[in-house]
PDB file of N, CA and C in Angstrom:
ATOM      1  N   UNK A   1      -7.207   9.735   3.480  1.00  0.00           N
ATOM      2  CA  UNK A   1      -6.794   8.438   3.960  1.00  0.00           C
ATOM      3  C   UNK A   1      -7.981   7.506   4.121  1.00  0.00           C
ATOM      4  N   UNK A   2      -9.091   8.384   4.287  1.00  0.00           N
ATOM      5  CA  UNK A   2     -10.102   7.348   4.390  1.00  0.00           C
ATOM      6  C   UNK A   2     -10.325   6.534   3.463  1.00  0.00           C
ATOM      7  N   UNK A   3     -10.235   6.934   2.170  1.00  0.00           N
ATOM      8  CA  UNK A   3     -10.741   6.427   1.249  1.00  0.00           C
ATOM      9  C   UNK A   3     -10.033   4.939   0.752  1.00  0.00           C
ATOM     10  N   UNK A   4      -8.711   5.379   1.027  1.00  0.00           N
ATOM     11  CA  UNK A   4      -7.588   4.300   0.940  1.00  0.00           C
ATOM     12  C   UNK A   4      -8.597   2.857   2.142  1.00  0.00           C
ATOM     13  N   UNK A   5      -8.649   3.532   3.377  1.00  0.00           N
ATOM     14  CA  UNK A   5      -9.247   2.508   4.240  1.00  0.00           C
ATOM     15  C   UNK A   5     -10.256   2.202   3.848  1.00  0.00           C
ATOM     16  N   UNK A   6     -10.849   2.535   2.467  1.00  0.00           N
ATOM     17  CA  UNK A   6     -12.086   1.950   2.501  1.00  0.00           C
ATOM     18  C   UNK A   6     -11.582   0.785   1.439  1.00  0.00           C
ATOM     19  N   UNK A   7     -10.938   1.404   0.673  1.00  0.00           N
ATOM     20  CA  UNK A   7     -10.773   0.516  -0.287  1.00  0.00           C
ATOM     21  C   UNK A   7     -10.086  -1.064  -0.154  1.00  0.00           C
ATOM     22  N   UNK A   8      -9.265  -0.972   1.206  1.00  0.00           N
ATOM     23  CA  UNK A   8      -8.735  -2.224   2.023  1.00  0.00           C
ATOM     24  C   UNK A   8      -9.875  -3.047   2.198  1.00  0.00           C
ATOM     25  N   UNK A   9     -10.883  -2.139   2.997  1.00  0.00           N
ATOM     26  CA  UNK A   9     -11.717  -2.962   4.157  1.00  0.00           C
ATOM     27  C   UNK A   9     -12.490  -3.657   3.150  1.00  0.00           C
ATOM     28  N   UNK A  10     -12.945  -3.010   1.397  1.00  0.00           N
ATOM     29  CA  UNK A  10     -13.944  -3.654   1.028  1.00  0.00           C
ATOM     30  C   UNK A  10     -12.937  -4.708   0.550  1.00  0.00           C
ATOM     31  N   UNK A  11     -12.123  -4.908  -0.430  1.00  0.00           N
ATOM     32  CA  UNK A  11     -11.257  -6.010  -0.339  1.00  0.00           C
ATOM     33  C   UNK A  11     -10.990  -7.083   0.424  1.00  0.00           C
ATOM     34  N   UNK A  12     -10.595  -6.568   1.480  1.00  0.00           N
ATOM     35  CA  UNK A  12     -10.517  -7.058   2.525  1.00  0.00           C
ATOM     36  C   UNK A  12     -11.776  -8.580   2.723  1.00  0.00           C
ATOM     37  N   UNK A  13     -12.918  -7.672   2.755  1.00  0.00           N
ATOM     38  CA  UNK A  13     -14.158  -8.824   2.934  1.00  0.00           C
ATOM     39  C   UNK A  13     -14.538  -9.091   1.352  1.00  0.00           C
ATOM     40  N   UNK A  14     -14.195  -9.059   0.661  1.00  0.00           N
ATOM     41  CA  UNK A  14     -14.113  -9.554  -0.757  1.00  0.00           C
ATOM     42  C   UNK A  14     -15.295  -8.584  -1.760  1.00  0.00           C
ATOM     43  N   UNK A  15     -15.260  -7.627  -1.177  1.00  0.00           N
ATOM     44  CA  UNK A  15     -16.704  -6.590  -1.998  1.00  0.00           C
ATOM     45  C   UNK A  15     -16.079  -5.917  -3.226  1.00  0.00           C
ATOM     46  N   UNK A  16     -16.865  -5.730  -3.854  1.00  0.00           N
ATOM     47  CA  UNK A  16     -16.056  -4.742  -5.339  1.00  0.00           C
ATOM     48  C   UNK A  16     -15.581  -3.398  -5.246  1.00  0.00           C
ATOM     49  N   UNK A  17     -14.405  -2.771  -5.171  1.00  0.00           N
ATOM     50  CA  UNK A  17     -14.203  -1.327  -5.059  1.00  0.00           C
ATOM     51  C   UNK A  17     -14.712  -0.806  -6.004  1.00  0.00           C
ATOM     52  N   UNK A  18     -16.146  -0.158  -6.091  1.00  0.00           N
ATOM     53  CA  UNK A  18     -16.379   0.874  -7.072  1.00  0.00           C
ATOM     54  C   UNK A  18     -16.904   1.868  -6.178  1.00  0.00           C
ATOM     55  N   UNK A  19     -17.705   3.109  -6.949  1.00  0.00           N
ATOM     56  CA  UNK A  19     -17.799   4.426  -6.471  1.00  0.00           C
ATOM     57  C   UNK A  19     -19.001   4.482  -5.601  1.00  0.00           C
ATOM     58  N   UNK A  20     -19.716   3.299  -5.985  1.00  0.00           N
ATOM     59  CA  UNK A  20     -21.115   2.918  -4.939  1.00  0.00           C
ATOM     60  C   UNK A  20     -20.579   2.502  -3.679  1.00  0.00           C
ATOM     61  N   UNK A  21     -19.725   1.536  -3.834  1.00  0.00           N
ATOM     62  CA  UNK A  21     -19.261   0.531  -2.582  1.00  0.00           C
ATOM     63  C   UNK A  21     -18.900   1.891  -1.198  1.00  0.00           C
ATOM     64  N   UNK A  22     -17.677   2.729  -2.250  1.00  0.00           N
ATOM     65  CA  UNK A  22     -16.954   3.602  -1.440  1.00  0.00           C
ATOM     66  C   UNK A  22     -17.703   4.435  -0.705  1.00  0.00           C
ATOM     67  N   UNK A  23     -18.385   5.182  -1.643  1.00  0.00           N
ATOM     68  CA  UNK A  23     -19.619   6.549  -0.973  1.00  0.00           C
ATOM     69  C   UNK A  23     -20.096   5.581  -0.256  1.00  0.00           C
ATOM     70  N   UNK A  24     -20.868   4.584  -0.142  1.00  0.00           N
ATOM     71  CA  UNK A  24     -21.618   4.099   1.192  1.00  0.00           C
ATOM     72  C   UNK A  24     -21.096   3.829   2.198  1.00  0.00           C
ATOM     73  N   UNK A  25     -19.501   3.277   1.981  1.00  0.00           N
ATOM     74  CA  UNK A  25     -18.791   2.815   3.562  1.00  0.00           C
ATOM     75  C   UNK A  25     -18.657   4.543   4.369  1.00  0.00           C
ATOM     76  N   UNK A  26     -18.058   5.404   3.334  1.00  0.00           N
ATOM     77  CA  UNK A  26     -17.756   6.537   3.255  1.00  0.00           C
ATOM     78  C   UNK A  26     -18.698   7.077   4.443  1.00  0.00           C
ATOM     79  N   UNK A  27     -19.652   7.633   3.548  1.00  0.00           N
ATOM     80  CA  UNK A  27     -21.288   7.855   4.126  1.00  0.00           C
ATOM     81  C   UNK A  27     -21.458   7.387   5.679  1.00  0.00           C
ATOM     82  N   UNK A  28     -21.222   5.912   5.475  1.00  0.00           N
ATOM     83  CA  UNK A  28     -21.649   5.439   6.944  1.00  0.00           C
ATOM     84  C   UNK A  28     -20.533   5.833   7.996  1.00  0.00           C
ATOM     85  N   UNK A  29     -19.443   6.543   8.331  1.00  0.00           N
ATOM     86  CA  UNK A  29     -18.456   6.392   9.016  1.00  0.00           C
ATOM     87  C   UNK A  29     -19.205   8.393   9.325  1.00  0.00           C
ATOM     88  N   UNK A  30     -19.891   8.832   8.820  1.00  0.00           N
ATOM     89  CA  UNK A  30     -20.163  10.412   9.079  1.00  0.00           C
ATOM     90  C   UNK A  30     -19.505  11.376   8.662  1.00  0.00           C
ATOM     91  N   UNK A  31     -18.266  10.865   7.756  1.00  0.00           N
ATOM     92  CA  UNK A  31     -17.726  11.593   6.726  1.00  0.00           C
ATOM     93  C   UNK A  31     -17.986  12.240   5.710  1.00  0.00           C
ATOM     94  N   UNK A  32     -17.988  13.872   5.303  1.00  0.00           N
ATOM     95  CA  UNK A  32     -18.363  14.477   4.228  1.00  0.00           C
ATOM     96  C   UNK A  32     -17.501  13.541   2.565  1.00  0.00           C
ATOM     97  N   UNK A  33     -18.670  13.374   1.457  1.00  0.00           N
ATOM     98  CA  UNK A  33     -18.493  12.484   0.517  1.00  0.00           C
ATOM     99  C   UNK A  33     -17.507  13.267  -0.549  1.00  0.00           C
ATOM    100  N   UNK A  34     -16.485  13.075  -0.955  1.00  0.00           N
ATOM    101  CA  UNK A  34     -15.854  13.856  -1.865  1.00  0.00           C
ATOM    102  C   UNK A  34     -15.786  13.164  -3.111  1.00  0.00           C
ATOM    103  N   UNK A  35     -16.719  13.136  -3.719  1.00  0.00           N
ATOM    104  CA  UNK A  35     -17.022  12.833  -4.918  1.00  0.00           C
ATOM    105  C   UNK A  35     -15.582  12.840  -6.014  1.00  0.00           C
ATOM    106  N   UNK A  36     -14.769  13.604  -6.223  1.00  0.00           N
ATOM    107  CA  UNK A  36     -13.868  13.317  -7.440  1.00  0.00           C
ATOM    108  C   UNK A  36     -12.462  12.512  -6.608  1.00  0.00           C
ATOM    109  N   UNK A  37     -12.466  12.377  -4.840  1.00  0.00           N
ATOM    110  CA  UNK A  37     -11.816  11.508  -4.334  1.00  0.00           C
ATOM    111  C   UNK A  37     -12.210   9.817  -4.609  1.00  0.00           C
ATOM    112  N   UNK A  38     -13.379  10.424  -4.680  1.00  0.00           N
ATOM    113  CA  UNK A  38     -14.196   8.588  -4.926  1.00  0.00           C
ATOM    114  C   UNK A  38     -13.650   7.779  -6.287  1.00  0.00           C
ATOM    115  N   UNK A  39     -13.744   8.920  -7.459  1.00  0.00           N
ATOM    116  CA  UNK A  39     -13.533   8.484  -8.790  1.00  0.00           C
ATOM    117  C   UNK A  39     -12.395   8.389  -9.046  1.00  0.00           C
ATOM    118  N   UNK A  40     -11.073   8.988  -8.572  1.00  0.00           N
ATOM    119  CA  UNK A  40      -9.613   9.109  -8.757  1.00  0.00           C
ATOM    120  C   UNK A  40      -9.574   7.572  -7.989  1.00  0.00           C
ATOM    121  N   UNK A  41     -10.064   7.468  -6.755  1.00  0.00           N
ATOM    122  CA  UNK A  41      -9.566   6.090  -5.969  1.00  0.00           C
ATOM    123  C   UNK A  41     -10.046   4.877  -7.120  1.00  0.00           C
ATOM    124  N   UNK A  42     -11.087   5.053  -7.095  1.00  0.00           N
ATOM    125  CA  UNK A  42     -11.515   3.350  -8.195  1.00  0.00           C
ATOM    126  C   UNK A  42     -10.838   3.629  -9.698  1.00  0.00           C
ATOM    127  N   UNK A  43     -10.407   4.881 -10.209  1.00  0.00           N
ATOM    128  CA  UNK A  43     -10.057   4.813 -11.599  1.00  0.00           C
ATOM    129  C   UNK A  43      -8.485   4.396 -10.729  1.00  0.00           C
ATOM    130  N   UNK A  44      -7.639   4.367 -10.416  1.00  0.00           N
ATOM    131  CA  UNK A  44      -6.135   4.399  -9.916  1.00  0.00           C
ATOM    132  C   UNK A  44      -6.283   2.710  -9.680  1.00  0.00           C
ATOM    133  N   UNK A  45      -7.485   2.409  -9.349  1.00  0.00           N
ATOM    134  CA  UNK A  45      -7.002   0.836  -8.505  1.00  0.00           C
ATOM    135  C   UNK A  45      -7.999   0.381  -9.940  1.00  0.00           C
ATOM    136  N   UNK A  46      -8.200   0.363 -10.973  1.00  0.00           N
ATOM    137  CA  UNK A  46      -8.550  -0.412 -12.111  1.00  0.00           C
ATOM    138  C   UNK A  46      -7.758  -1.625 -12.390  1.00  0.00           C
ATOM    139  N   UNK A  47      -7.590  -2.377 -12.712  1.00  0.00           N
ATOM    140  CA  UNK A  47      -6.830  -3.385 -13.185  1.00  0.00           C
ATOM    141  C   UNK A  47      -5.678  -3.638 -11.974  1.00  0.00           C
ATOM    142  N   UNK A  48      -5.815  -3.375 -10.861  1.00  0.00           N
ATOM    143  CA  UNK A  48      -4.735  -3.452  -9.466  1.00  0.00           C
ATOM    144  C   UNK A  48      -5.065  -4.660  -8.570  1.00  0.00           C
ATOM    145  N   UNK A  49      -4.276  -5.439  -8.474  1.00  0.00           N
ATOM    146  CA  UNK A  49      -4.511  -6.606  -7.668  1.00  0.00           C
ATOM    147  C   UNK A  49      -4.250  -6.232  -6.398  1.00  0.00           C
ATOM    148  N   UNK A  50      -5.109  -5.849  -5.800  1.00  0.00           N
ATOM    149  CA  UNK A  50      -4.617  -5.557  -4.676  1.00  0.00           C
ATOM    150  C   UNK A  50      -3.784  -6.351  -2.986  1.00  0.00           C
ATOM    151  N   UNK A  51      -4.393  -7.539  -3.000  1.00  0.00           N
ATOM    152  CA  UNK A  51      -3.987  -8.180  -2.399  1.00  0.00           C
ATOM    153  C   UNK A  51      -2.158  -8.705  -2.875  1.00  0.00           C
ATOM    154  N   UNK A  52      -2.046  -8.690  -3.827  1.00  0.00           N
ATOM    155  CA  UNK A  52      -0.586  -9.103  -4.488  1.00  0.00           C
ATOM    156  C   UNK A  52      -0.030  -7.763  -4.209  1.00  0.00           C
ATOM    157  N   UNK A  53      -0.596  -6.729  -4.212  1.00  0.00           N
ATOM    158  CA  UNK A  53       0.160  -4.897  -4.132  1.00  0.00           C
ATOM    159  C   UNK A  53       1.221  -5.346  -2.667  1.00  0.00           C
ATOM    160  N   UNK A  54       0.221  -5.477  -1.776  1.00  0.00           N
ATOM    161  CA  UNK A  54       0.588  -5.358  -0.288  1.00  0.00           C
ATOM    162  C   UNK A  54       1.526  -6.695  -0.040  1.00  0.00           C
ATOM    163  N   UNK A  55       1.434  -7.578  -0.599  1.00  0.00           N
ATOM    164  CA  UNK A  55       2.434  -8.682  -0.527  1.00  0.00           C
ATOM    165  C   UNK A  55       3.640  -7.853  -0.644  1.00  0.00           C
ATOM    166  N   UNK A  56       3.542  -7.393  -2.488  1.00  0.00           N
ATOM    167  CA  UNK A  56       4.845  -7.436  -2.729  1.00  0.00           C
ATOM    168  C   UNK A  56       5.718  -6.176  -1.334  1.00  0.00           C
ATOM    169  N   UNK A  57       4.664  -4.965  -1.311  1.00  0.00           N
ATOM    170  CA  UNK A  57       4.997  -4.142  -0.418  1.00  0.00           C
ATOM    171  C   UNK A  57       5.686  -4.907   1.245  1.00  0.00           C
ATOM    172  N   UNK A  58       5.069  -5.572   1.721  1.00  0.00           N
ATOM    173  CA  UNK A  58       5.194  -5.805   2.598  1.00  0.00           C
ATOM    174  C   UNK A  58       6.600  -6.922   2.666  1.00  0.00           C
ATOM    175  N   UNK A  59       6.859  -7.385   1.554  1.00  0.00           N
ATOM    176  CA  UNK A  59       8.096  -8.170   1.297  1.00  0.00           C
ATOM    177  C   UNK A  59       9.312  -7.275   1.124  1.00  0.00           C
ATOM    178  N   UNK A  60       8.956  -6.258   0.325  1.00  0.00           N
ATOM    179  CA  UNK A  60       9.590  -5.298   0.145  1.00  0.00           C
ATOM    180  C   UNK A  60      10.392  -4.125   1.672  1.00  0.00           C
ATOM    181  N   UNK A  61       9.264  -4.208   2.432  1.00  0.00           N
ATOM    182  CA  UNK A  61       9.581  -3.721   3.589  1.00  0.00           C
ATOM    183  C   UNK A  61      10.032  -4.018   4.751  1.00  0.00           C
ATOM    184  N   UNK A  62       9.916  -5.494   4.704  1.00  0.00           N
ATOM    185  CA  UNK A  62      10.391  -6.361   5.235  1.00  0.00           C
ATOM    186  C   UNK A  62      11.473  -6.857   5.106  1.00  0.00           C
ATOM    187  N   UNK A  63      12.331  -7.110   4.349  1.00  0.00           N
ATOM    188  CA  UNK A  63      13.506  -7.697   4.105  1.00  0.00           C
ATOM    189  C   UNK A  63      14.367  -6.835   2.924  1.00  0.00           C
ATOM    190  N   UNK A  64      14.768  -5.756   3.500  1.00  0.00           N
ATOM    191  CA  UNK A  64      15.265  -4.509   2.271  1.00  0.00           C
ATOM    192  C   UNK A  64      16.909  -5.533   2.321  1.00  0.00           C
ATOM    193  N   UNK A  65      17.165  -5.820   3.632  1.00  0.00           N
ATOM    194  CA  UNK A  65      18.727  -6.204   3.798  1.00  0.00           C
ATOM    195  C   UNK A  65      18.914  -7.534   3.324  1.00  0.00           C
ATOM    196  N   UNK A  66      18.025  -8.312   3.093  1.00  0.00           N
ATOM    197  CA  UNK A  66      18.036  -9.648   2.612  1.00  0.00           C
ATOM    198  C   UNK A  66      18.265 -10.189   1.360  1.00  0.00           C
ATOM    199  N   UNK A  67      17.600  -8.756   0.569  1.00  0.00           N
ATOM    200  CA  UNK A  67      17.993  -9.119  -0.820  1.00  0.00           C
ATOM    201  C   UNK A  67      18.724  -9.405  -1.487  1.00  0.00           C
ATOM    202  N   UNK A  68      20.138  -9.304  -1.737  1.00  0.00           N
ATOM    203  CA  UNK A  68      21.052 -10.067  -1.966  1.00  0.00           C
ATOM    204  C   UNK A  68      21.517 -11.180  -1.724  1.00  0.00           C
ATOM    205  N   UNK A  69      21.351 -11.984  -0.476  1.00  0.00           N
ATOM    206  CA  UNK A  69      21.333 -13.314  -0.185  1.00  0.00           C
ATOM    207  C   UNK A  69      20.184 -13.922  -1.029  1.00  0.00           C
ATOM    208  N   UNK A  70      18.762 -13.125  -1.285  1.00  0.00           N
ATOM    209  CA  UNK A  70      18.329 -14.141  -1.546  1.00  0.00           C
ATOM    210  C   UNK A  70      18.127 -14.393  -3.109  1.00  0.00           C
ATOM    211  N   UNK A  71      18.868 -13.184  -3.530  1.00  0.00           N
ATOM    212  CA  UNK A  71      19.396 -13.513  -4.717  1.00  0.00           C
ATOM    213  C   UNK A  71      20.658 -14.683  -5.252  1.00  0.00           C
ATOM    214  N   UNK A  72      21.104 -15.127  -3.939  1.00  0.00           N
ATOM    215  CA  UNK A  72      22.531 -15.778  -4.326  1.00  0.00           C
ATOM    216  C   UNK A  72      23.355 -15.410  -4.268  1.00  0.00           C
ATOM    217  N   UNK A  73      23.541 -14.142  -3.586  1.00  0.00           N
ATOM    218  CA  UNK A  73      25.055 -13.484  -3.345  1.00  0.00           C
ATOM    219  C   UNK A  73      25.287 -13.738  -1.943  1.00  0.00           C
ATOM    220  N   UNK A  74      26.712 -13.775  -1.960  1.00  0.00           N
ATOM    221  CA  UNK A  74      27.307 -14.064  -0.534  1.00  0.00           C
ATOM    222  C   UNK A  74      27.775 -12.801   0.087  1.00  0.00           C
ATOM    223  N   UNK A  75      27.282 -12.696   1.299  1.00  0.00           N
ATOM    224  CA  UNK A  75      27.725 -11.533   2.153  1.00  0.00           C
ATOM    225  C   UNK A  75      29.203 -11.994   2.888  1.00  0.00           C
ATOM    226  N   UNK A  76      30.235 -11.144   2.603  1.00  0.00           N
ATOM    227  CA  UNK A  76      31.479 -11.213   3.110  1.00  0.00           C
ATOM    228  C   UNK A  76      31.954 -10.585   4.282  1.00  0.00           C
ATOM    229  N   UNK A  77      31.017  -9.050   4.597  1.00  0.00           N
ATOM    230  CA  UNK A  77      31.772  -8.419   5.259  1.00  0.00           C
ATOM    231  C   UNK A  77      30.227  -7.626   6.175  1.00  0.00           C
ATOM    232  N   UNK A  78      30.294  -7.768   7.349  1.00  0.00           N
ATOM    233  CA  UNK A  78      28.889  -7.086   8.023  1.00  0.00           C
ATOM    234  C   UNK A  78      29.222  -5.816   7.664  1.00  0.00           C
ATOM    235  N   UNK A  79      28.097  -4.648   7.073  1.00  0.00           N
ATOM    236  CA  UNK A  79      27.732  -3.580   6.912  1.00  0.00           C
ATOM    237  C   UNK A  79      27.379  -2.898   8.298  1.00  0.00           C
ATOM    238  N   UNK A  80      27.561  -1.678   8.703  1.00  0.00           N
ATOM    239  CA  UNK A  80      26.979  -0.994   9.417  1.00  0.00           C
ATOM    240  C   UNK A  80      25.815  -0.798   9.226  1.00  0.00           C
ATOM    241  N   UNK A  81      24.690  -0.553   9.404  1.00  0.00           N
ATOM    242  CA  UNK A  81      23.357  -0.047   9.305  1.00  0.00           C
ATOM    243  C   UNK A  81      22.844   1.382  10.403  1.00  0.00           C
ATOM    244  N   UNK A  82      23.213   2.073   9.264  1.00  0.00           N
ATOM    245  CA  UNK A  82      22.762   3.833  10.057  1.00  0.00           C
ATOM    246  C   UNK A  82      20.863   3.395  10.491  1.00  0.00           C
ATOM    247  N   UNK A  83      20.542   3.902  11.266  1.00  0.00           N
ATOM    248  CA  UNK A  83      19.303   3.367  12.081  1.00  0.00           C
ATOM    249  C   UNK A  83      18.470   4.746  10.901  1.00  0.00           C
ATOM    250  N   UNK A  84      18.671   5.985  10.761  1.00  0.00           N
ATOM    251  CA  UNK A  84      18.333   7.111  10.207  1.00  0.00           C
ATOM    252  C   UNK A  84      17.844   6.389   8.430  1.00  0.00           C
ATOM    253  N   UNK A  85      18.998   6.085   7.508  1.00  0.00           N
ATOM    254  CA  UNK A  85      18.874   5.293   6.438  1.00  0.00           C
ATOM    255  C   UNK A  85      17.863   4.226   6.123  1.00  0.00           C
ATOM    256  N   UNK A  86      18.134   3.579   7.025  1.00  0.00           N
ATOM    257  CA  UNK A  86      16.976   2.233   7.377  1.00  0.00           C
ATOM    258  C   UNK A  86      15.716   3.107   7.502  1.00  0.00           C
ATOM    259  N   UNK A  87      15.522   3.708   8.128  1.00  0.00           N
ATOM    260  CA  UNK A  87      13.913   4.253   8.578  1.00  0.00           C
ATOM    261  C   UNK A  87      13.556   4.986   6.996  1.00  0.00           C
ATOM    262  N   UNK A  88      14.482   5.906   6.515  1.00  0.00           N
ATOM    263  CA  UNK A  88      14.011   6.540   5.299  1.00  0.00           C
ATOM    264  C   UNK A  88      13.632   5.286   4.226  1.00  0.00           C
ATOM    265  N   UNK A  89      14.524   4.162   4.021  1.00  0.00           N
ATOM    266  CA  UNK A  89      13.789   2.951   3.231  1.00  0.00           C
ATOM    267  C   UNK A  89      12.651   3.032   2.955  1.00  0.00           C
ATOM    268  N   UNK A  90      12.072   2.284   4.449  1.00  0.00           N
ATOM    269  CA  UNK A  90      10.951   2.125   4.870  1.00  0.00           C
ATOM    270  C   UNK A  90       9.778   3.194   4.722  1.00  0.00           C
ATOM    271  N   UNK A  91      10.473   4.474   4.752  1.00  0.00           N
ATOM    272  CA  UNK A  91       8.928   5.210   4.828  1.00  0.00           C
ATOM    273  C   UNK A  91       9.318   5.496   2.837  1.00  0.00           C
ATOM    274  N   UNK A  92      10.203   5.428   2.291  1.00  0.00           N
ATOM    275  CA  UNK A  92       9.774   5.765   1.026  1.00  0.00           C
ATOM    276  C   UNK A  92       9.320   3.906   0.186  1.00  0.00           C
ATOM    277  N   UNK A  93       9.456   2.743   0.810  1.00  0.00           N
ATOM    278  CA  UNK A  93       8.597   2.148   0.696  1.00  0.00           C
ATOM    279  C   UNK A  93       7.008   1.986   0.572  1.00  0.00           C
ATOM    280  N   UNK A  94       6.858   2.709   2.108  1.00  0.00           N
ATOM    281  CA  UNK A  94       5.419   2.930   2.457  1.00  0.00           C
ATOM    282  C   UNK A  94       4.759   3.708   1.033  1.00  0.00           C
ATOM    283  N   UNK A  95       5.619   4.907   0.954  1.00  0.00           N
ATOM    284  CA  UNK A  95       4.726   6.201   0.450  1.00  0.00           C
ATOM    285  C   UNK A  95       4.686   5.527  -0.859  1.00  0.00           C
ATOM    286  N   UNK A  96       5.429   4.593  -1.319  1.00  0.00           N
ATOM    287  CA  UNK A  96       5.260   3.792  -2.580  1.00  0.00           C
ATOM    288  C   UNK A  96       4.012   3.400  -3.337  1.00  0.00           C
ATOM    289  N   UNK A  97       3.882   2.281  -1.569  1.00  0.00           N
ATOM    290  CA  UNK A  97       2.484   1.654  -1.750  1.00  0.00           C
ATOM    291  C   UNK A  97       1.333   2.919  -1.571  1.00  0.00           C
ATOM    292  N   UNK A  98       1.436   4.171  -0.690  1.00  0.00           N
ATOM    293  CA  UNK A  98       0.132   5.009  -0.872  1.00  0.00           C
ATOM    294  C   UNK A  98       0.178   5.663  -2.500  1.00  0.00           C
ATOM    295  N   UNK A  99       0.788   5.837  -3.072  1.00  0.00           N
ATOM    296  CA  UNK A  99       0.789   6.575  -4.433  1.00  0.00           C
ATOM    297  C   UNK A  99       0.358   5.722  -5.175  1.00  0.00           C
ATOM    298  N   UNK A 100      -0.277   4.115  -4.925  1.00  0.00           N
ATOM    299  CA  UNK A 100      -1.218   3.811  -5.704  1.00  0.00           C
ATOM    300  C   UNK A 100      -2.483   4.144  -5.786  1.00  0.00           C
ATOM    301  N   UNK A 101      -2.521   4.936  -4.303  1.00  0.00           N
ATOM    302  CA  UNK A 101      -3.935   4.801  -3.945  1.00  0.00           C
ATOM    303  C   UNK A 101      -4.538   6.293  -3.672  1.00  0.00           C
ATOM    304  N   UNK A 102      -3.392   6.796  -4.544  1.00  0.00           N
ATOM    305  CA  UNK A 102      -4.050   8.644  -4.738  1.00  0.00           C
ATOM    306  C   UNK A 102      -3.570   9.305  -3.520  1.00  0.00           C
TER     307      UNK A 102
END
Protein backbone atom coordinates (compact mmCIF):
# COMPACT_ATOMS: atom_id res chain seq x y z
CA UNK A 1 0.00 0.00 0.00
CA UNK A 2 2.77 2.11 0.45
CA UNK A 3 3.77 2.31 -2.72
CA UNK A 4 0.32 3.23 -4.04
CA UNK A 5 0.77 6.24 -1.30
CA UNK A 6 3.67 7.15 -2.78
CA UNK A 7 2.62 7.32 -6.01
CA UNK A 8 -0.46 9.84 -4.92
CA UNK A 9 1.75 11.97 -2.79
CA UNK A 10 4.31 12.45 -5.70
CA UNK A 11 1.45 13.43 -8.04
CA UNK A 12 -0.09 14.93 -5.75
CA UNK A 13 2.83 17.75 -5.49
CA UNK A 14 3.34 17.43 -9.20
CA UNK A 15 6.79 15.16 -9.14
CA UNK A 16 7.31 12.39 -11.79
CA UNK A 17 6.37 8.77 -10.68
CA UNK A 18 9.38 6.88 -11.64
CA UNK A 19 11.50 4.21 -9.80
CA UNK A 20 13.95 6.99 -8.43
CA UNK A 21 11.12 9.25 -7.17
CA UNK A 22 9.48 6.05 -5.41
CA UNK A 23 12.66 4.27 -3.74
CA UNK A 24 13.50 7.69 -2.23
CA UNK A 25 10.02 8.65 -0.72
CA UNK A 26 10.04 4.85 0.03
CA UNK A 27 13.54 4.93 1.67
CA UNK A 28 12.71 8.00 3.62
CA UNK A 29 9.51 6.72 5.50
CA UNK A 30 12.12 3.57 7.01
CA UNK A 31 10.59 1.13 4.87
CA UNK A 32 12.42 -1.99 3.49
CA UNK A 33 12.79 -1.11 -0.61
CA UNK A 34 11.11 -3.79 -2.74
CA UNK A 35 12.57 -3.31 -5.80
CA UNK A 36 10.22 -5.37 -8.40
CA UNK A 37 7.20 -3.51 -6.27
CA UNK A 38 8.83 -0.27 -7.46
CA UNK A 39 8.95 -1.41 -11.22
CA UNK A 40 5.39 -3.15 -11.45
CA UNK A 41 4.03 0.35 -9.77
CA UNK A 42 5.63 2.85 -12.49
CA UNK A 43 5.30 0.17 -15.42
CA UNK A 44 1.15 -0.18 -14.42
CA UNK A 45 0.79 3.72 -14.10
CA UNK A 46 2.66 4.37 -17.71
CA UNK A 47 0.50 6.29 -19.85
CA UNK A 48 -2.25 6.71 -16.61
CA UNK A 49 -3.61 10.01 -15.92
CA UNK A 50 -3.85 9.87 -12.76
CA UNK A 51 -5.57 12.69 -11.51
CA UNK A 52 -8.60 11.96 -14.16
CA UNK A 53 -8.32 7.98 -12.60
CA UNK A 54 -9.61 9.29 -9.17
CA UNK A 55 -12.15 11.72 -10.65
CA UNK A 56 -13.67 9.27 -12.62
CA UNK A 57 -13.45 6.82 -9.43
CA UNK A 58 -14.66 9.09 -7.13
CA UNK A 59 -17.75 10.03 -9.44
CA UNK A 60 -18.20 6.65 -9.80
CA UNK A 61 -18.49 6.12 -6.06
CA UNK A 62 -20.25 8.73 -5.43
CA UNK A 63 -23.31 8.72 -7.27
CA UNK A 64 -23.80 4.79 -8.22
CA UNK A 65 -27.82 5.70 -7.71
CA UNK A 66 -27.79 8.75 -9.82
CA UNK A 67 -26.93 7.37 -12.89
CA UNK A 68 -29.83 7.01 -14.62
CA UNK A 69 -31.27 10.38 -13.99
CA UNK A 70 -28.37 11.67 -15.18
CA UNK A 71 -28.58 9.94 -18.10
CA UNK A 72 -32.20 11.17 -18.80
CA UNK A 73 -34.21 8.57 -17.46
CA UNK A 74 -37.05 9.18 -15.25
CA UNK A 75 -37.35 7.45 -11.98
CA UNK A 76 -41.01 6.28 -11.42
CA UNK A 77 -41.02 4.20 -8.55
CA UNK A 78 -38.51 4.58 -5.19
CA UNK A 79 -36.31 1.42 -5.01
CA UNK A 80 -35.44 -0.05 -1.76
CA UNK A 81 -31.75 0.14 -1.14
CA UNK A 82 -30.36 -3.04 0.85
CA UNK A 83 -27.61 -1.04 3.02
CA UNK A 84 -25.37 -4.67 2.53
CA UNK A 85 -25.59 -4.17 -1.65
CA UNK A 86 -24.75 -0.55 -1.50
CA UNK A 87 -21.58 -1.16 0.62
CA UNK A 88 -20.44 -4.16 -1.77
CA UNK A 89 -20.72 -1.35 -4.81
CA UNK A 90 -18.57 0.69 -3.19
CA UNK A 91 -15.87 -1.53 -2.03
CA UNK A 92 -15.77 -3.31 -5.54
CA UNK A 93 -15.50 0.27 -6.84
CA UNK A 94 -12.65 0.98 -4.57
CA UNK A 95 -10.76 -2.34 -5.36
CA UNK A 96 -11.27 -1.10 -9.03
CA UNK A 97 -9.34 1.91 -8.59
CA UNK A 98 -6.45 -0.22 -6.44
CA UNK A 99 -5.96 -2.80 -9.38
CA UNK A 100 -4.50 0.00 -11.21
CA UNK A 101 -2.03 0.37 -8.92
CA UNK A 102 -0.80 -3.32 -8.46
Amino acid sequence: MEYVYTALLLNSVGQKVDETSVKKVVESTGTKVDEAKIKALVSSLEGVNIEETIKQAAIQVATPAAAPQAAGEQKTEKKEVNPEEEEKKVEEAASGLASLFG
